[in-house]
C-alpha atoms as a PDB file:
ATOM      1  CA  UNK A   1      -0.344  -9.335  18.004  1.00  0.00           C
ATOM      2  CA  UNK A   2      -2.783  -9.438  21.072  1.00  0.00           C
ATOM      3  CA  UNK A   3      -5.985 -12.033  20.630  1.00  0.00           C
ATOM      4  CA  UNK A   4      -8.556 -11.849  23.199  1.00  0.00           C
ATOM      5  CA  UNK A   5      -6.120 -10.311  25.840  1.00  0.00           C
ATOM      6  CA  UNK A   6      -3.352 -12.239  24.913  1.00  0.00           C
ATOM      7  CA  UNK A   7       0.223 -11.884  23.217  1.00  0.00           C
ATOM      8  CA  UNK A   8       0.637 -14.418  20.281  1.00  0.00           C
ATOM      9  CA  UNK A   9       3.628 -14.228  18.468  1.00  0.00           C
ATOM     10  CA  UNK A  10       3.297 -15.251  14.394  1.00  0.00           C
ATOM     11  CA  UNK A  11       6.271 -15.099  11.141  1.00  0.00           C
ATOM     12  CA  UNK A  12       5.713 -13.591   8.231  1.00  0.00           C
ATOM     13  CA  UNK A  13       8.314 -14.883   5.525  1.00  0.00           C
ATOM     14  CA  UNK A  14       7.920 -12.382   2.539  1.00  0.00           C
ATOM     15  CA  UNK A  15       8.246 -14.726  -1.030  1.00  0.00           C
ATOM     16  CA  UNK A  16       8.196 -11.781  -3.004  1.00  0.00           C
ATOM     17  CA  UNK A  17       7.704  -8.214  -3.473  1.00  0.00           C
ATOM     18  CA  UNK A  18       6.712  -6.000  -7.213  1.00  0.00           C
ATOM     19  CA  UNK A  19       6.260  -2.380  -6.355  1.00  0.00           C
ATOM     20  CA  UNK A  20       5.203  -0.912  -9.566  1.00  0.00           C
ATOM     21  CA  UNK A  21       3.449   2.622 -10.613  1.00  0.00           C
ATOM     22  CA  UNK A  22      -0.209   1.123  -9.585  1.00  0.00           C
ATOM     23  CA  UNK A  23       1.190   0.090  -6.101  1.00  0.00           C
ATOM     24  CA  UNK A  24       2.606  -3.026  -4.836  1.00  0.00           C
ATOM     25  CA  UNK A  25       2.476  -6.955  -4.935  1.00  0.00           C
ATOM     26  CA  UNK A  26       3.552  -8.987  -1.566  1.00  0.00           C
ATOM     27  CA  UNK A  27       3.566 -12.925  -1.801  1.00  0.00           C
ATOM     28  CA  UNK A  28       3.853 -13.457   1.704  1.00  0.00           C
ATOM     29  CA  UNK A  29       3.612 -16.840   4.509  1.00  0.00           C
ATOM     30  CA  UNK A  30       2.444 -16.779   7.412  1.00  0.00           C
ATOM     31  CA  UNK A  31       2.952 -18.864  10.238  1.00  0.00           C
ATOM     32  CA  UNK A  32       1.005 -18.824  13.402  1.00  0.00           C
ATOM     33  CA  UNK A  33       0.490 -22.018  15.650  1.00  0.00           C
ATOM     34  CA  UNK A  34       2.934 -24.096  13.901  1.00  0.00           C
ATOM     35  CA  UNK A  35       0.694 -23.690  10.655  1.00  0.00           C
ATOM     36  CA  UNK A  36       1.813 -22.005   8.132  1.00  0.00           C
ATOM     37  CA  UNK A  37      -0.444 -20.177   4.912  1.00  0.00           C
ATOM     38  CA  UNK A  38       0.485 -18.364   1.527  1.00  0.00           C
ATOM     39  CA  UNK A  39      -1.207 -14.778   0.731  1.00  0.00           C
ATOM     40  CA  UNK A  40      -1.376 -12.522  -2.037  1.00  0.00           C
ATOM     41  CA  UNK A  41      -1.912  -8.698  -0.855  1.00  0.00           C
ATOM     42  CA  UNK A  42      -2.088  -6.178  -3.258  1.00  0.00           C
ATOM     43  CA  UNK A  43      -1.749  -2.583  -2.205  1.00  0.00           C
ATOM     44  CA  UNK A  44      -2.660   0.250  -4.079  1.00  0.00           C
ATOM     45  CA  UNK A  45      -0.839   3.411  -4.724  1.00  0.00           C
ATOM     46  CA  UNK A  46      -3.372   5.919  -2.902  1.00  0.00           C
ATOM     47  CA  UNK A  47      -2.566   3.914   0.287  1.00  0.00           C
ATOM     48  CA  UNK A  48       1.095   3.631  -0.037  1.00  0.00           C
ATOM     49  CA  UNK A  49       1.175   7.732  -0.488  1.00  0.00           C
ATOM     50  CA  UNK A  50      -1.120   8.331   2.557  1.00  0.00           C
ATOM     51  CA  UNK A  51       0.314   5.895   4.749  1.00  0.00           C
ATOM     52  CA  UNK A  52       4.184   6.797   4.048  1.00  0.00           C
ATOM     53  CA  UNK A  53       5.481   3.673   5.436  1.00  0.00           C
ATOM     54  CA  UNK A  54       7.533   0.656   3.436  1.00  0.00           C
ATOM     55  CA  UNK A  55       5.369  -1.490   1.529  1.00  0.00           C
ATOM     56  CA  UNK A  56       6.649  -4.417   4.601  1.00  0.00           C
ATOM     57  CA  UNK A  57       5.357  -2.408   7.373  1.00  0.00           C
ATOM     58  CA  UNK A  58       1.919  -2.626   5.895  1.00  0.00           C
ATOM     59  CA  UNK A  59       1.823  -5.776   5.028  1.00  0.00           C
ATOM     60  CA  UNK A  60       2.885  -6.543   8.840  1.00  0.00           C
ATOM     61  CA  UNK A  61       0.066  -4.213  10.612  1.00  0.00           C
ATOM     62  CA  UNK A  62      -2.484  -5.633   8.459  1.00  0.00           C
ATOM     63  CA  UNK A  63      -1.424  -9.245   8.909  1.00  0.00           C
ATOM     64  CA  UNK A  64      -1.156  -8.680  12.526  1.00  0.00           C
ATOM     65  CA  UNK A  65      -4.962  -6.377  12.857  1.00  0.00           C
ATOM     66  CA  UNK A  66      -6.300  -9.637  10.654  1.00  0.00           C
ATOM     67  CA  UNK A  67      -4.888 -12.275  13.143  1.00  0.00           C
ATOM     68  CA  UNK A  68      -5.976 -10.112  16.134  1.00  0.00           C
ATOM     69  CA  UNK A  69      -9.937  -9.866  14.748  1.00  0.00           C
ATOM     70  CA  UNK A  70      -9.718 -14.058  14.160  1.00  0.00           C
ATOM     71  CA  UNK A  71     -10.196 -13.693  10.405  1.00  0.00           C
ATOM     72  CA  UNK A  72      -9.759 -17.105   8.933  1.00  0.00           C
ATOM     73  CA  UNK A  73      -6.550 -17.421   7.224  1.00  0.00           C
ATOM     74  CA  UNK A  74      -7.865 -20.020   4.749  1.00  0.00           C
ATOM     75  CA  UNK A  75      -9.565 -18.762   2.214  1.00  0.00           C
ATOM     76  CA  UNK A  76     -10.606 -18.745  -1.717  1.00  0.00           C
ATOM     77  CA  UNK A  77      -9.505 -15.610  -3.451  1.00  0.00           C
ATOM     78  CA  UNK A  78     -10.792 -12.392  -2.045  1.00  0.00           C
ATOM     79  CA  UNK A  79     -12.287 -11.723   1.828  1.00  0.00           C
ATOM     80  CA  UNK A  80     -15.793 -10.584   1.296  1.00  0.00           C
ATOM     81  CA  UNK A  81     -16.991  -7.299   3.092  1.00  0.00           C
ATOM     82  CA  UNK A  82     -19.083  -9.286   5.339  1.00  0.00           C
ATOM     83  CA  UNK A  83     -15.712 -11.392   6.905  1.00  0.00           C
ATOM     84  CA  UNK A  84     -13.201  -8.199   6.719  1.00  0.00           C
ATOM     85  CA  UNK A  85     -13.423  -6.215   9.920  1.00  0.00           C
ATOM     86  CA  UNK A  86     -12.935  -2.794   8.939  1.00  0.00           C
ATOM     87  CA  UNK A  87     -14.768  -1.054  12.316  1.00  0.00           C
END
């Protein structure tokens, strides 16, 4: 992923994955900087169908557009609006 100009390389290591009717379930690490942090990302079925990709790919681009907009990777439960950059 690119950070201020810059290539930085990161692993994801998925745990687990539940696709189910609703949509899908990822347990997934990530290590970036020789630190490594746990996520839950839940993915519902309307954006599986319009993006058409395997529920992996997602959870890659999303990890990697989250790293690349410095959103902290240590947090309680849900991002808030206010620290998810969606523009």
């Amino acid at each position: 992923t690119v950070v201020d100009g810059n290539q930085e390389e990161f692993l994801l290591f998925f745990q687990s994955v539940f696709e189910a009717n609703g949509g899908a379930m990822v347990d997934v690490s990530v290590t970036k900087d020789d630190v490594a942090t746990d996520h839950r990302v839940i993915i519902g079925e309307d954006y599986l169908q319009a993006l058409a990709m395997p529920v992996k790919d997602i959870v890659e681009r999303t990890v990697s557009f989250l790293l690349s907009k410095k959103v902290s990777r240590k947090t309680e439960g849900i991002l808030n609006s206010n620290e998810f950059p969606i523009n």
